[in-house]
Protein backbone atom coordinates (compact mmCIF):
# COMPACT_ATOMS: atom_id res chain seq x y z
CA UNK A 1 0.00 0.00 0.00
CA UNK A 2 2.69 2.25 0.94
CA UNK A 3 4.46 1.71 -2.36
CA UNK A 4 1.88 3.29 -4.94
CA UNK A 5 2.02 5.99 -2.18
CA UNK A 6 5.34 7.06 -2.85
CA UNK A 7 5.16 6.72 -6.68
CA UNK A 8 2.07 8.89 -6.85
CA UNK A 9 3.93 11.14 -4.72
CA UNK A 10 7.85 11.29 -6.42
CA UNK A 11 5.91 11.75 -9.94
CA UNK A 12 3.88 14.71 -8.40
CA UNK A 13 7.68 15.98 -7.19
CA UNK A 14 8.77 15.40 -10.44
CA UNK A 15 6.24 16.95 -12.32
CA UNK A 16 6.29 19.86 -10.68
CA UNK A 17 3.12 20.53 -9.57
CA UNK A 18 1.73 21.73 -6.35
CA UNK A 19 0.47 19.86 -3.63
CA UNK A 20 -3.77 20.17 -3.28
CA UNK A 21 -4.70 23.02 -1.27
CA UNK A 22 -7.82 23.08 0.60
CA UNK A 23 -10.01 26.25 -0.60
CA UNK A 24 -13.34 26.84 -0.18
CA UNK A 25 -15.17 28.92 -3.27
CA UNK A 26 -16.72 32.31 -2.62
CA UNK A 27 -20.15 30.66 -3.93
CA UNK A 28 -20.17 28.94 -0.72
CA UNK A 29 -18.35 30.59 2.08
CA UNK A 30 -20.77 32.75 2.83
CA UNK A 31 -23.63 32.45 4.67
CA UNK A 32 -26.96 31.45 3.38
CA UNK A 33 -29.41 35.04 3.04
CA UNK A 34 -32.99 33.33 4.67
CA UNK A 35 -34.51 37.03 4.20
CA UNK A 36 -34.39 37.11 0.54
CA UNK A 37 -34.69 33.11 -1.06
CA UNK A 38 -33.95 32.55 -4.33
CA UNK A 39 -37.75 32.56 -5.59
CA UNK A 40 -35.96 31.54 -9.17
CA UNK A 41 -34.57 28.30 -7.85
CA UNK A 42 -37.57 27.39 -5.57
CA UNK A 43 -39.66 28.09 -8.97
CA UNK A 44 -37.09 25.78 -10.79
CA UNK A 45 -37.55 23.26 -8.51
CA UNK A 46 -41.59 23.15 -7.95
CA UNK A 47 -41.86 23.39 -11.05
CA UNK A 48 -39.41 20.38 -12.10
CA UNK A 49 -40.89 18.22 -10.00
CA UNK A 50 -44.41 18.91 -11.37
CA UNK A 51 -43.54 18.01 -14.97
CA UNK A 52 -42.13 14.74 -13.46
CA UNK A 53 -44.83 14.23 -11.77
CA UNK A 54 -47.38 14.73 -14.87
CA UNK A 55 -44.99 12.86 -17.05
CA UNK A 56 -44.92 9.68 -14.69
CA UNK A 57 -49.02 9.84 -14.76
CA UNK A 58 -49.26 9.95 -18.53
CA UNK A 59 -46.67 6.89 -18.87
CA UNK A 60 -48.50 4.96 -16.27
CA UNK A 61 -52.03 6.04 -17.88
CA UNK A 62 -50.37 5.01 -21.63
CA UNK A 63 -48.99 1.30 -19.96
CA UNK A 64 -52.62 1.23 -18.05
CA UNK A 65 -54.35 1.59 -21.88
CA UNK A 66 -51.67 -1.11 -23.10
CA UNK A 67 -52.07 -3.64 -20.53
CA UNK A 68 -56.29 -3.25 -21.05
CA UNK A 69 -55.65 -3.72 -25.14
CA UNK A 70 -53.30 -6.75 -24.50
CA UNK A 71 -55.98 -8.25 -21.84
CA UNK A 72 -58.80 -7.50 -24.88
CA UNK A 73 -56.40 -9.44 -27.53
CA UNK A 74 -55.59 -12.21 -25.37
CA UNK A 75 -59.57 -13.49 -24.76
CA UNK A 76 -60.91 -12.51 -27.85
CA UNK A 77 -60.32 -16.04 -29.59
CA UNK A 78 -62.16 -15.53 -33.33
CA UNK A 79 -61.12 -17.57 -35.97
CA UNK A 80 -62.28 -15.78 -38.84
CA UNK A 81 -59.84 -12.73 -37.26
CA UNK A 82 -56.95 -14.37 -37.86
């Protein structure tokens, strides 16, 4: 374990470049404003989750329709149909 260590670290050395500082951005060191909310985001979001939402009721209504047409095929047993 030790040995992959030290090659990851000599070819860093020997590339030249420097070591990983720990910074935190200026999008997130400050402190969250809970006067003002982002009304753009919380629209974003509401309204994301609402076209999910309608999209997962129209695929379930469309696989509801399928599975009824399937049932209607499978017992209707006419010979002149086919």
């Amino acid at each position: 374990m030790a040995a992959p260590l030290r090659l990851v670290k000599g070819l860093r050395l020997a590339a030249g470049t420097p070591g990983l500082v720990l910074t935190r951005s200026a999008f997130v060191a400050r402190k969250p404003n809970y006067d003002h909310p982002n009304w753009f985001g919380v629209g974003l979001a509401f309204g994301t989750t609402a076209a999910l939402w309608v999209l997962l009721f129209k695929h379930h209504n469309e696989d509801v329709m399928e599975y009824e047409r399937r049932q209607k095929e499978r017992q209707h047993k006419c010979t002149g149909c086919s």
